[in-house]
Protein backbone atom coordinates (compact mmCIF):
# COMPACT_ATOMS: atom_id res chain seq x y z
CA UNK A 1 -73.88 -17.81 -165.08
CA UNK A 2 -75.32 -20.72 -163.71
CA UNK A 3 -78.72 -22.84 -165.47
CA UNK A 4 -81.14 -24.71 -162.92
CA UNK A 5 -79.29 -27.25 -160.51
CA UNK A 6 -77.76 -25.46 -157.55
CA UNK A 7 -80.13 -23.59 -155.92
CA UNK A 8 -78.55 -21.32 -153.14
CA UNK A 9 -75.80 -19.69 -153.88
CA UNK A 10 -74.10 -17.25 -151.49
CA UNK A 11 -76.65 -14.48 -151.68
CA UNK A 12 -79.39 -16.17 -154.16
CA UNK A 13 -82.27 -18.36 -152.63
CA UNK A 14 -84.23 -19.81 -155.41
CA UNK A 15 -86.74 -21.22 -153.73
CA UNK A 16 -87.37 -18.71 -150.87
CA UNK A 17 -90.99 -19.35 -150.00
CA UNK A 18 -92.92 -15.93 -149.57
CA UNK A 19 -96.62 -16.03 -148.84
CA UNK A 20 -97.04 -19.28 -149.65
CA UNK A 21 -95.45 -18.91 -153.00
CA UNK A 22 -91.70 -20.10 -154.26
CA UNK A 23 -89.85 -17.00 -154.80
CA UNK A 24 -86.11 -15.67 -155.31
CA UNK A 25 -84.47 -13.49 -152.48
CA UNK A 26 -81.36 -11.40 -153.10
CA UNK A 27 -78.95 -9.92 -150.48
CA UNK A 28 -76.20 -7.78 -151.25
CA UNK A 29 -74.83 -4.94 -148.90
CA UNK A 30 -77.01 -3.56 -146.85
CA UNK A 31 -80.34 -4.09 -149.29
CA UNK A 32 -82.47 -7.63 -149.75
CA UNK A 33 -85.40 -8.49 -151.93
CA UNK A 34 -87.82 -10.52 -153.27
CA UNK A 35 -88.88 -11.43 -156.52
CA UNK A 36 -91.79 -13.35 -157.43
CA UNK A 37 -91.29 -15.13 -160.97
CA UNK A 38 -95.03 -16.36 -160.74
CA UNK A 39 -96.12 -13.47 -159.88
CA UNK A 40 -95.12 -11.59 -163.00
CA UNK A 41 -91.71 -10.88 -161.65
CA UNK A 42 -93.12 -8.43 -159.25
CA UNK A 43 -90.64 -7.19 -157.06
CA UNK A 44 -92.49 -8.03 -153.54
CA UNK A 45 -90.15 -6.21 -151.34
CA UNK A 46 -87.15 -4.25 -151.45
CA UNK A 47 -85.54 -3.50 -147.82
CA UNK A 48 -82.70 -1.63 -146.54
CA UNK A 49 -81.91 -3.64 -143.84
CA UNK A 50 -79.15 -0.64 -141.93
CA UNK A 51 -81.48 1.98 -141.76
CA UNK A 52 -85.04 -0.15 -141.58
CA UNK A 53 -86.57 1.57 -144.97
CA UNK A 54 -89.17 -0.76 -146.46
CA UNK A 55 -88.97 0.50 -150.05
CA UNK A 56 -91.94 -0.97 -151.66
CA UNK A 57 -95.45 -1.45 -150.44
CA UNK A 58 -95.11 -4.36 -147.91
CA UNK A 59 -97.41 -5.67 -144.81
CA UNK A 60 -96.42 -9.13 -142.52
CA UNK A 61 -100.47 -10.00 -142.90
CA UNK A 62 -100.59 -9.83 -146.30
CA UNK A 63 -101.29 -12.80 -147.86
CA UNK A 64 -100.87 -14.10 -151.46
CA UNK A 65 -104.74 -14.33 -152.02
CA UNK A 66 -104.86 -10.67 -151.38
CA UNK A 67 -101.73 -9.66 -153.59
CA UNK A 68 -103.47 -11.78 -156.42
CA UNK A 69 -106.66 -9.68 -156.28
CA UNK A 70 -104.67 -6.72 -157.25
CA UNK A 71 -101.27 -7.68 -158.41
CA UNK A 72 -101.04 -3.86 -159.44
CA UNK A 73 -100.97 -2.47 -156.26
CA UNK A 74 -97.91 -4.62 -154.39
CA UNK A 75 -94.45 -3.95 -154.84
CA UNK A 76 -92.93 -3.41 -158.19
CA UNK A 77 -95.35 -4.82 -161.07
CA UNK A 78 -94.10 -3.97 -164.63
CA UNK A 79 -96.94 -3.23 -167.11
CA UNK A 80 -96.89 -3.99 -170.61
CA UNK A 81 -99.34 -2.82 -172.31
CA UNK A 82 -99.81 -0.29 -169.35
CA UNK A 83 -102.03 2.23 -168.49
CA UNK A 84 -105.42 2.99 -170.31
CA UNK A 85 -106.69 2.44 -174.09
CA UNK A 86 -109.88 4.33 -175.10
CA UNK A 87 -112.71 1.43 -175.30
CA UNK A 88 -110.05 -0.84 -175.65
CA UNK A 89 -108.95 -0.05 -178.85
CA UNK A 90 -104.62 0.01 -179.79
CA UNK A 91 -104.12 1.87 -183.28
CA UNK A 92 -100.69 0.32 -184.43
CA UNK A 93 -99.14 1.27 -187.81
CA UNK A 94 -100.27 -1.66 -189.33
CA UNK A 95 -103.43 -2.78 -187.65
CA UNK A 96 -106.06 -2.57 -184.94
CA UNK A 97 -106.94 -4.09 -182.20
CA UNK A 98 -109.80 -4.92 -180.02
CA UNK A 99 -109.24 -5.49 -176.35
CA UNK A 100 -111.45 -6.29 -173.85
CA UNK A 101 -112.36 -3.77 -171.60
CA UNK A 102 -111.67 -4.68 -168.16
CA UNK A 103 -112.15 -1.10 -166.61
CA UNK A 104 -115.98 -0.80 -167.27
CA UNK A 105 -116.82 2.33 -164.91
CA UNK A 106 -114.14 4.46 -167.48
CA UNK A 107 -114.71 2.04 -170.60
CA UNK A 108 -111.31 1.44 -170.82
CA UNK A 109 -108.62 -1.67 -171.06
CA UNK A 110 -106.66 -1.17 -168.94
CA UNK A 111 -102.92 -2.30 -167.31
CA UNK A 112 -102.29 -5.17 -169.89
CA UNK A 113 -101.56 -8.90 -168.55
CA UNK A 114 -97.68 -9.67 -168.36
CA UNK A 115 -97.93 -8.74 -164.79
CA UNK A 116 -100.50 -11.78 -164.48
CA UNK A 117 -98.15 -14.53 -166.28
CA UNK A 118 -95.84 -16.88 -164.75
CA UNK A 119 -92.23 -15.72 -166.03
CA UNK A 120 -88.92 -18.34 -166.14
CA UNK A 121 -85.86 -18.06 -164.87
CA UNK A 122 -83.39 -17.98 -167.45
CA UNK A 123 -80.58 -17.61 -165.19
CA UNK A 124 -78.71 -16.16 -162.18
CA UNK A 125 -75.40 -15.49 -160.81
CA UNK A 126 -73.75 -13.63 -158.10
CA UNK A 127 -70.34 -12.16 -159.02
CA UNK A 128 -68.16 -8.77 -157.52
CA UNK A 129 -70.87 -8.17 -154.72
CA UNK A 130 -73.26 -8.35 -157.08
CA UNK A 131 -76.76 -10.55 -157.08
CA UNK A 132 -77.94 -11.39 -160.60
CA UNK A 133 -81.85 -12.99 -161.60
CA UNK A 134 -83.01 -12.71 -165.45
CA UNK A 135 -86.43 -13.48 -165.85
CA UNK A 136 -88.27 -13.43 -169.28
CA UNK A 137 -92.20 -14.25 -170.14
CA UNK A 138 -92.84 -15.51 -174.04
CA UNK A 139 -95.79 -14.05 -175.61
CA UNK A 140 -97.43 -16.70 -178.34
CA UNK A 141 -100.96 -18.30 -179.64
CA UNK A 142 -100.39 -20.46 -176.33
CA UNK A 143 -101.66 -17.33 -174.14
CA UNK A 144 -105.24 -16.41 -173.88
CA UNK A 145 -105.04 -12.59 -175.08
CA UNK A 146 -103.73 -13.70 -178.26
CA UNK A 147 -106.78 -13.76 -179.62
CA UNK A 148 -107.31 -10.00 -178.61
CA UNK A 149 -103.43 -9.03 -179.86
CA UNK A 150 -101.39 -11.66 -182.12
CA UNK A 151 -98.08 -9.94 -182.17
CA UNK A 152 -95.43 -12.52 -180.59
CA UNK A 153 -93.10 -10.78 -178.04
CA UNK A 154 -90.80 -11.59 -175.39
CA UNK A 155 -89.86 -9.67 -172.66
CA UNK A 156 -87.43 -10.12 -169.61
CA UNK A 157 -86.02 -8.72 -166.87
CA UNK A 158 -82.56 -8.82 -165.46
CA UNK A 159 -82.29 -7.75 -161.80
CA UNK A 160 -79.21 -6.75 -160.27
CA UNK A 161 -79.18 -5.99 -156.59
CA UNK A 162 -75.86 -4.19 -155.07
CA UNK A 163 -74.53 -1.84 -152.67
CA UNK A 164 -75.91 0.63 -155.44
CA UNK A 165 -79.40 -0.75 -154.84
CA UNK A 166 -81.27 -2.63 -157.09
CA UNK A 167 -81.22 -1.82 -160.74
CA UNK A 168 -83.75 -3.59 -163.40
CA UNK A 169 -83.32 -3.75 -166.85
CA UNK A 170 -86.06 -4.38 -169.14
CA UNK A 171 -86.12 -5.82 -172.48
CA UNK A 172 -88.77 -6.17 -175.02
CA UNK A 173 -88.17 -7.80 -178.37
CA UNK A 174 -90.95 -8.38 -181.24
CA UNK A 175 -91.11 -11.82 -182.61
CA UNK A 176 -93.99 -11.10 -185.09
CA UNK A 177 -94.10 -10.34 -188.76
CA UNK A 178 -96.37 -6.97 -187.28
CA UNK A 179 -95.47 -3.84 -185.63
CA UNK A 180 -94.95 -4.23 -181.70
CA UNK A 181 -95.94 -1.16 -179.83
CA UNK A 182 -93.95 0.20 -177.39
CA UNK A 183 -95.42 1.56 -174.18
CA UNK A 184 -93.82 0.19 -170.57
CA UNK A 185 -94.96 1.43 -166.84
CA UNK A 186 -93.98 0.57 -163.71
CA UNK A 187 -96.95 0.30 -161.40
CA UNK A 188 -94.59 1.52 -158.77
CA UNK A 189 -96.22 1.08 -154.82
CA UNK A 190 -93.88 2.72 -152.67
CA UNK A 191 -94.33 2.37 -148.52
CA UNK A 192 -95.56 4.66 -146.59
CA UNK A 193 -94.35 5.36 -143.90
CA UNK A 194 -90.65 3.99 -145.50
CA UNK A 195 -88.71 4.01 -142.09
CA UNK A 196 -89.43 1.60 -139.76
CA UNK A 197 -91.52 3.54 -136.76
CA UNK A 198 -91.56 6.77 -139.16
CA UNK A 199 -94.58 9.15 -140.25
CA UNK A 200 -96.52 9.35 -143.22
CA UNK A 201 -96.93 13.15 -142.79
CA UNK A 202 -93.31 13.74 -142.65
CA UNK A 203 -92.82 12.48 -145.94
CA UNK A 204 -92.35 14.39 -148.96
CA UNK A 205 -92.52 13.38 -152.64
CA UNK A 206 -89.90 15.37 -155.42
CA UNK A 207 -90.39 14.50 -159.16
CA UNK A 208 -89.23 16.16 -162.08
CA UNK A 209 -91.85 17.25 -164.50
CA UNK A 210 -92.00 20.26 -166.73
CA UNK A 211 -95.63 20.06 -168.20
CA UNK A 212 -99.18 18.67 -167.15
CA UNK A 213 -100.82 16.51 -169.72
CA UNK A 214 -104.41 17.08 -169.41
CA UNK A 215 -106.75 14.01 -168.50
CA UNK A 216 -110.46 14.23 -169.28
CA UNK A 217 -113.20 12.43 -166.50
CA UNK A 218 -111.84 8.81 -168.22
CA UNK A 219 -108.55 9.27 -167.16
CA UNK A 220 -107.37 9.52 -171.01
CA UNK A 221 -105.29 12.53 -172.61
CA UNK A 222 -107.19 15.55 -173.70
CA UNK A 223 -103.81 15.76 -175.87
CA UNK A 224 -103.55 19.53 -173.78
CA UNK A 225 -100.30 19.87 -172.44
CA UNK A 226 -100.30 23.00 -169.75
CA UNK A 227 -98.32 24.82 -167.62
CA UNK A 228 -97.71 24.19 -163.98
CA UNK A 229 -100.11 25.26 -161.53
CA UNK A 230 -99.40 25.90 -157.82
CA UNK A 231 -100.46 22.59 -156.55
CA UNK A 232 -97.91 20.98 -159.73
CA UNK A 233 -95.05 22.88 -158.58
CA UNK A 234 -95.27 21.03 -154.99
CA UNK A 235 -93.97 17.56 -157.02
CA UNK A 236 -90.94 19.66 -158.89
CA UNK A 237 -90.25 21.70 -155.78
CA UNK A 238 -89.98 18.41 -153.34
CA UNK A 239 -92.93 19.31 -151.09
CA UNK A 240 -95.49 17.32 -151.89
CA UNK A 241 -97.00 15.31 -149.30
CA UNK A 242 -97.38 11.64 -151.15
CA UNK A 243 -100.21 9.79 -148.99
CA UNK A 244 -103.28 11.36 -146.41
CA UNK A 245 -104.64 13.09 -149.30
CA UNK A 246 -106.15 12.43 -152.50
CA UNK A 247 -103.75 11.91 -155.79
CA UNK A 248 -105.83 10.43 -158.68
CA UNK A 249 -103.53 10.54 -161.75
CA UNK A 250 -101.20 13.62 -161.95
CA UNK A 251 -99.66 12.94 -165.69
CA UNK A 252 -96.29 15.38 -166.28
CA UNK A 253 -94.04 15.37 -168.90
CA UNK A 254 -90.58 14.07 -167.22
CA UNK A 255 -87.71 16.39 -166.85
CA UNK A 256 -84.21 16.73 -165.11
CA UNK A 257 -83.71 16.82 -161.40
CA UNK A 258 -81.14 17.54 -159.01
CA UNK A 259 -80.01 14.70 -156.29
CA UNK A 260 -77.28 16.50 -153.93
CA UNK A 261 -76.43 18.30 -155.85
CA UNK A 262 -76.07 16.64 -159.17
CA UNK A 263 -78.07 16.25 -162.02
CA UNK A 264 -80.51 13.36 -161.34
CA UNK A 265 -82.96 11.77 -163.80
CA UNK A 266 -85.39 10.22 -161.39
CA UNK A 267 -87.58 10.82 -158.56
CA UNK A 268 -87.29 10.57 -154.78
CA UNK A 269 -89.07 10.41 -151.30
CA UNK A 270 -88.01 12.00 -148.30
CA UNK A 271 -88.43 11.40 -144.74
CA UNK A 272 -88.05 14.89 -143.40
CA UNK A 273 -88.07 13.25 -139.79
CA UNK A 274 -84.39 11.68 -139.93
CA UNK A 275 -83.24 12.71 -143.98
CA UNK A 276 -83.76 9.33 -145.62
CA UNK A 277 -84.25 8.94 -148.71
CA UNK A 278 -85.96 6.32 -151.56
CA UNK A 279 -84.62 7.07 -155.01
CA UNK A 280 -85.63 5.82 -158.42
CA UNK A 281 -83.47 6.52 -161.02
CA UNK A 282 -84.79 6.11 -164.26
CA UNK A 283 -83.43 5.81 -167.93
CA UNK A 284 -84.21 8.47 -170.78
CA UNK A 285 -86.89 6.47 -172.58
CA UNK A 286 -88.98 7.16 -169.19
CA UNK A 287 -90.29 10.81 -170.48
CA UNK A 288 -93.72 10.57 -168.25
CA UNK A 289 -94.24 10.71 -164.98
CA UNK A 290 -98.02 9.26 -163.52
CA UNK A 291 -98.66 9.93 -159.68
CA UNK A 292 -101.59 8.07 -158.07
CA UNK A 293 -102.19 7.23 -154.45
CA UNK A 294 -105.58 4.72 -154.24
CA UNK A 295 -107.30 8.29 -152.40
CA UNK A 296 -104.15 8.52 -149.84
CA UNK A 297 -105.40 6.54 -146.91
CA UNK A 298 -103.72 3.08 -147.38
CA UNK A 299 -100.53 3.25 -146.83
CA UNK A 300 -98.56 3.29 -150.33
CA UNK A 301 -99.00 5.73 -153.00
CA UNK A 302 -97.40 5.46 -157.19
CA UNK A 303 -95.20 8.06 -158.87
CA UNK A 304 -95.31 5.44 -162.06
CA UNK A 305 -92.21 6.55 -164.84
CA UNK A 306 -93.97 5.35 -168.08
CA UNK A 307 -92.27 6.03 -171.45
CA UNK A 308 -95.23 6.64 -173.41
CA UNK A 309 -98.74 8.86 -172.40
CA UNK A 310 -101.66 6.86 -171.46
CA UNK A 311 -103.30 5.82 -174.91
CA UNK A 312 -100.45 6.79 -176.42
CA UNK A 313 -101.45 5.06 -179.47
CA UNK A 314 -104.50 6.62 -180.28
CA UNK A 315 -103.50 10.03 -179.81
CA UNK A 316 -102.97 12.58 -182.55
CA UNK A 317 -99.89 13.72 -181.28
CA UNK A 318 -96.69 13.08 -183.04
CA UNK A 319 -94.52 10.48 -181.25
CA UNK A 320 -91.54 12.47 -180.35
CA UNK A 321 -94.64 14.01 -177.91
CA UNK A 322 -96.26 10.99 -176.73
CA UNK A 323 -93.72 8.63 -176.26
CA UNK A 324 -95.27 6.13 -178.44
CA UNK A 325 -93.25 4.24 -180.31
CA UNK A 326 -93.14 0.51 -182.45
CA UNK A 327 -90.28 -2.04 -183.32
CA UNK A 328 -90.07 -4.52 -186.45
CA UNK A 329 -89.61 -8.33 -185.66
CA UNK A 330 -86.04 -9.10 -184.02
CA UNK A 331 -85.54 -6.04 -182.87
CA UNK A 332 -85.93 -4.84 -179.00
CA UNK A 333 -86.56 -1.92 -177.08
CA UNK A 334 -84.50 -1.56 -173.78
CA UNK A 335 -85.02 0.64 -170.68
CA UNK A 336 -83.96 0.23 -166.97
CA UNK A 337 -84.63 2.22 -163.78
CA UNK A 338 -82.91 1.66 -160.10
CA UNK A 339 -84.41 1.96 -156.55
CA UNK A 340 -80.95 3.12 -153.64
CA UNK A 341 -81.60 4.78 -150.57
CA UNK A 342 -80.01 7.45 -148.84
């Protein structure tokens, strides 16, 4: 491992400037990316440089100003704490808090704020073929939501980019006396069209989910969870068009899928065109699956893996249903998911 100092090594630029910002780019094999540590550790773009698939959400004209409006909507944001919370209110085993509601047309808070903080670099390395970046943001009565939430809590991210694609590994540990909620998202904007010169209508989205968890007109759980429809079955069944068509927050319950021909527990996105695939291979503690495409008509849409339901905890449900979950201080929570094309 290596601490501040050198800062290019092999396939590790540490001050790769992207959009007028000072970011980290990885090579390894065929793939190359770029991570913004200021920018939340958003992944800004993932490539496969062979085969010309832009993984994540990515235009040449887009410029910082414009990814800062919305930091939600480019690349790979991680959300902590994600999603919605019913007039901004987070029920924890030991107390309650008050958010501010920054979705006023639903009344909701929504999304959290880690994505918005400037993260360190704790430290990189490259090593068998392998690019390495930890990142970690500390949560403490220095930030301006602590006010709103005082539960201290670190999290970081170690990023490992190889000929097996790039895997990330997240880690959230509770440095409070109080109970830390658990409840982690990916806000994840894949391209579309992926290929290089490719289609958006000859993509197809395939995502394993076993039961729809009923929204109501806020976008928060009716705490129904029904059987698959018709239109529901297109996601498990691999034929579901992603983008040109209206996807406003599909919630499932996540389930197993197959992968050629092996048991897979993630989703993918074909290009039916030329048989390319985007995978995202996600860990167990993922047991939701959000889709959401901004109404289908610019170019990117979300199949977000989230380990806990929107509003998780608020619901009535019993955890092992949700996904909601807390940890004491010292202790962390761990999940990881990985993005490899085919």
């Amino acid at each position: 491992m290596h601490y501040g100092g050198v800062t290019f090594l092999n396939n590790i630029d540490l001050k790769f400037m992207f959009k007028d910002t000072e970011c980290v780019r990885m090579q390894s094999g065929k793939y190359s990316c770029v991570i913004a540590p200021k920018l939340g550790a958003a992944v800004l773009r993932l490539r496969d440089e062979e085969n010309g698939i832009e993984v994540f959400r990515y235009r040449d004209d887009c410029t910082l100003k414009t990814i800062n409006k919305a930091r939600e909507i480019w690349g790979l944001p991680t959300l902590f704490l994600p999603n919605r919370f019913d007039k901004g209110i987070i029920k924890t085993s030991d107390a309650v808090y008050q958010m501010p509601v920054n979705e006023k047309k639903l009344d909701n808070f929504i999304h959290g704020w880690v994505h918005k903080r400037e993260h360190e670099i704790e430290c990189y390395s490259t090593q068998d073929k392998k690019a390495v970046l930890v990142t970690s943001y500390t949560f403490d009565k220095n930030d301006e939501m602590y006010s709103y939430f005082p539960v201290d809590f670190k999290i970081s991210y170690t990023f490992t980019l190889s000929e097996n694609g790039l895997l990330q590994e997240i880690y959230l540990t509770n440095n409070s006396d109080k109970a830390l909620p658990v409840s982690i998202c990916t806000h994840t904007c894949l391209n579309a069209p992926m290929c290089d010169g490719g289609r958006e209508e000859s993509m197809r989205m395939c995502v394993p989910i076993i039961e729809k968890c009923e929204l109501d007109k806020r976008c928060l759980p009716t705490e129904k969870l029904l059987p698959l429809k018709k239109k529901d079955l297109e996601y498990k069944e691999g034929t579901k068009m992603p983008t040109l068509h209206n996807i406003s927050n599909d919630m499932y319950t996540a389930g197993m899928n197959k992968l050629d021909g092996k048991d897979f527990h993630g989703s993918y996105v074909v290009d039916t065109d030329n048989g390319h695939k985007v995978c995202n291979e996600v860990s167990k503690e993922f047991k939701f699956w959000n889709m959401w495409n901004d109404k289908g008509n610019k170019g990117y849409f979300c199949p977000e893996p989230m380990t806990a339901m929107i509003n998780s905890p608020n619901l009535s449900l019993p955890n092992e249903v949700s996904g909601y979950g807390e940890i004491t201080k010292g202790h962390t929570f761990k999940c990881w998911q990985r993005f490899f094309t085919e």
